[in-house]
C-alpha atoms as a PDB file:
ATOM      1  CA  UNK A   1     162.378 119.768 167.053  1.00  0.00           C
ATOM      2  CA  UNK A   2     163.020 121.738 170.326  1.00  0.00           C
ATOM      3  CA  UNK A   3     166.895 120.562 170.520  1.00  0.00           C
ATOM      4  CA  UNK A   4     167.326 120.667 166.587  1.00  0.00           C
ATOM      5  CA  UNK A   5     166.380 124.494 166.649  1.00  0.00           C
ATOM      6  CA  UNK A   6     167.708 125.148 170.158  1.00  0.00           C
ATOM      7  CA  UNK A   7     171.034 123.759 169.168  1.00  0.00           C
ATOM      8  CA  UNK A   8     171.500 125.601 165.890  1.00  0.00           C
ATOM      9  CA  UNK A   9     170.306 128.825 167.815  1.00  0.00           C
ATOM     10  CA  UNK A  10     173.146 128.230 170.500  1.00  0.00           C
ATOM     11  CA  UNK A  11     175.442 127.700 167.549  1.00  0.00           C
ATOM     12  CA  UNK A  12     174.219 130.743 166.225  1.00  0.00           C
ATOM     13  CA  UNK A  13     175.039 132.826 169.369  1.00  0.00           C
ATOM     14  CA  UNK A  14     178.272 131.255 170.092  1.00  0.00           C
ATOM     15  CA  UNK A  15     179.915 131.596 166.396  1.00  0.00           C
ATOM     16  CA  UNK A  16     178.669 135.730 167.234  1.00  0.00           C
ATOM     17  CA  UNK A  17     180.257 135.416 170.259  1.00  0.00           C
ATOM     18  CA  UNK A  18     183.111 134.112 168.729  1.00  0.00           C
ATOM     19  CA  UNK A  19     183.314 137.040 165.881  1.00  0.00           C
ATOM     20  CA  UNK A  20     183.273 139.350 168.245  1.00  0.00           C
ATOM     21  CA  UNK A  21     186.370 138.190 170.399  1.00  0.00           C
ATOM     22  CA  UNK A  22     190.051 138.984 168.814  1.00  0.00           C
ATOM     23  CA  UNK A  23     191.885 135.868 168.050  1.00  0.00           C
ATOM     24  CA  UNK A  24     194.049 134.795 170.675  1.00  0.00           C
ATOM     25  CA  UNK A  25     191.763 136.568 173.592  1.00  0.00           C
ATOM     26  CA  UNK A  26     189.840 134.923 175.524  1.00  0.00           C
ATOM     27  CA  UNK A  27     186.051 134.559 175.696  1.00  0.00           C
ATOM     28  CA  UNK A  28     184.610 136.416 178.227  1.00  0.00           C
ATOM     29  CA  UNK A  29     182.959 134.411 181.217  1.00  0.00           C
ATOM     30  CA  UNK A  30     179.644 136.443 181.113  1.00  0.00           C
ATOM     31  CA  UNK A  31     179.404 135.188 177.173  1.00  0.00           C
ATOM     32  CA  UNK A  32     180.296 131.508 178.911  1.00  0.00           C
ATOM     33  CA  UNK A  33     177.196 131.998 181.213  1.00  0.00           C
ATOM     34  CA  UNK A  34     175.110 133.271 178.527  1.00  0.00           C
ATOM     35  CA  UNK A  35     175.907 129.721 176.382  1.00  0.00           C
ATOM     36  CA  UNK A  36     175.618 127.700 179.646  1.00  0.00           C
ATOM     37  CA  UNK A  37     172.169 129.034 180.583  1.00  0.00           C
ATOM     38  CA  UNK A  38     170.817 128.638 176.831  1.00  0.00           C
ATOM     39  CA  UNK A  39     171.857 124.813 176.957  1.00  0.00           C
ATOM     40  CA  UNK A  40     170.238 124.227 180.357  1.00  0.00           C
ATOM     41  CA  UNK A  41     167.106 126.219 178.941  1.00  0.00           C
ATOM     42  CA  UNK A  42     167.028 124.031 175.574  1.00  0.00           C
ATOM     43  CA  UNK A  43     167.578 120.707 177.278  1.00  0.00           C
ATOM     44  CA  UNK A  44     164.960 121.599 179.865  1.00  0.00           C
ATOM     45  CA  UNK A  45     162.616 122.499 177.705  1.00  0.00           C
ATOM     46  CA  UNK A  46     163.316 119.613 175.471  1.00  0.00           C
ATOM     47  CA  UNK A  47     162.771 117.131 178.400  1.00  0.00           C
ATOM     48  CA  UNK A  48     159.625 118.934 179.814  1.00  0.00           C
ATOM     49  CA  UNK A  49     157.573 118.866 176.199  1.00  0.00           C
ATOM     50  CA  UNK A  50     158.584 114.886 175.579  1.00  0.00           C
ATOM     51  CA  UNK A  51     157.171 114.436 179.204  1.00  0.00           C
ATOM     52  CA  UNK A  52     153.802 116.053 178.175  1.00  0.00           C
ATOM     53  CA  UNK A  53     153.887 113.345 175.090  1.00  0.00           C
ATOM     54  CA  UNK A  54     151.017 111.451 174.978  1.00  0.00           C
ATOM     55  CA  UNK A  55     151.938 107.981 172.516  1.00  0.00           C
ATOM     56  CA  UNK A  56     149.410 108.300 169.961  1.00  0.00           C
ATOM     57  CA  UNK A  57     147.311 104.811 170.898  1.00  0.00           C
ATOM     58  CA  UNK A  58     144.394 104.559 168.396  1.00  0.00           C
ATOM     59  CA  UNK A  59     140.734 103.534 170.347  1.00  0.00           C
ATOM     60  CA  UNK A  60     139.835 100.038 169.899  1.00  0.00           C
ATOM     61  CA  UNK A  61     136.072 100.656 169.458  1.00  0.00           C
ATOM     62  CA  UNK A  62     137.163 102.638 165.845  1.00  0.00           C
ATOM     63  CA  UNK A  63     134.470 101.662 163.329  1.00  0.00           C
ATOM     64  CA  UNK A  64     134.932 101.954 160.009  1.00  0.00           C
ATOM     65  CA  UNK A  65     132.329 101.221 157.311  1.00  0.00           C
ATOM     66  CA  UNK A  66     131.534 101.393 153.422  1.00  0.00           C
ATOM     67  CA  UNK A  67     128.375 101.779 151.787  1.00  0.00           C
ATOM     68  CA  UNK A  68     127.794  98.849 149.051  1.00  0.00           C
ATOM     69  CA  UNK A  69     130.367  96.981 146.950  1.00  0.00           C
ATOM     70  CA  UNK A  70     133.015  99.118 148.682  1.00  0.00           C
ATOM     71  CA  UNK A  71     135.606  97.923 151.102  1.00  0.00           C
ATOM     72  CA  UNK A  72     137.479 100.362 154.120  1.00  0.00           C
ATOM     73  CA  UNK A  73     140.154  98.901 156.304  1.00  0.00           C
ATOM     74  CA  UNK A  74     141.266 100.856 159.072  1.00  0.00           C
ATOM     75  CA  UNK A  75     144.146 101.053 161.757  1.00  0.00           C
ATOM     76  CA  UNK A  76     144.955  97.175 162.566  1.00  0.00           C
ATOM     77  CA  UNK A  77     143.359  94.757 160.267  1.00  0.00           C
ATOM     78  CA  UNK A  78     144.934  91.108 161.622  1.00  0.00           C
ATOM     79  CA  UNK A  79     142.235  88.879 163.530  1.00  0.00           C
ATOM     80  CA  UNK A  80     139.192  91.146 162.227  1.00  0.00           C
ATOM     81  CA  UNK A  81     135.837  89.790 160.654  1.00  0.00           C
ATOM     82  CA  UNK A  82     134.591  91.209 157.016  1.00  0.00           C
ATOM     83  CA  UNK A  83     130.930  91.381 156.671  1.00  0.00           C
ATOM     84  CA  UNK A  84     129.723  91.246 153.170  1.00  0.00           C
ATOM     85  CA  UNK A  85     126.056  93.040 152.185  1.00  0.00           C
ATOM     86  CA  UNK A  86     124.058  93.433 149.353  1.00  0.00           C
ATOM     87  CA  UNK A  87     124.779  96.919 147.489  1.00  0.00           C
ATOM     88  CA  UNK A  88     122.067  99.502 147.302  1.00  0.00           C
ATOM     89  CA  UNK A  89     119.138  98.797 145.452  1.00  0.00           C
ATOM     90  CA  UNK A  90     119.663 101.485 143.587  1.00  0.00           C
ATOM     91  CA  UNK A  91     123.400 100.089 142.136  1.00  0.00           C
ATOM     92  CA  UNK A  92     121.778  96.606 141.705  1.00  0.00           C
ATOM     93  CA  UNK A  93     119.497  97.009 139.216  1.00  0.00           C
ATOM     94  CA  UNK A  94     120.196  96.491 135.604  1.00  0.00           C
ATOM     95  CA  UNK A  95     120.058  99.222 133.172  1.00  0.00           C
ATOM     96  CA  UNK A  96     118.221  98.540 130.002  1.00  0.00           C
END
């Protein structure tokens, strides 16, 4: 996100920078600078925030439950046991 918004600002800037040069004329170094230092500042910053990125690992001591007759999966089903119960009493009776 940081370079797609840094580089459209610096776009931004240097198409101004542009508009305000006459054709032909060339672009003056302190407007060269100005670009230069905006690319080191949006790389930079771009490298120091995906160095704070943590990969988000989810904990392996996650449970997840249902109450009865339902069924929840969660995160990484593959070599995982399903225990079974008996719904509530309430939901087993019969209804007359």
């Amino acid at each position: 996100m940081i370079l797609t918004f840094g580089i459209a600002g610096i776009g931004v800037v240097a198409w101004l920078v542009g508009r305000s040069v006459r054709p032909g004329a060339p672009i003056p170094q302190s407007a060269m600078g100005m670009l230069a230092a905006l690319i080191v500042l949006v790389v930079g910053a771009a490298v120091y925030v995906g160095a704070q990125a943590k990969p988000d690992v989810p904990s392996s001591s996650t449970k997840v439950e249902a109450s009865g007759g339902g069924v929840a999966v969660g995160g990484n089903v593959s070599g995982t046991t399903i225990n079974t119960g008996r719904p509530p009493a309430s939901d087993s009776q019969t209804k007359p």
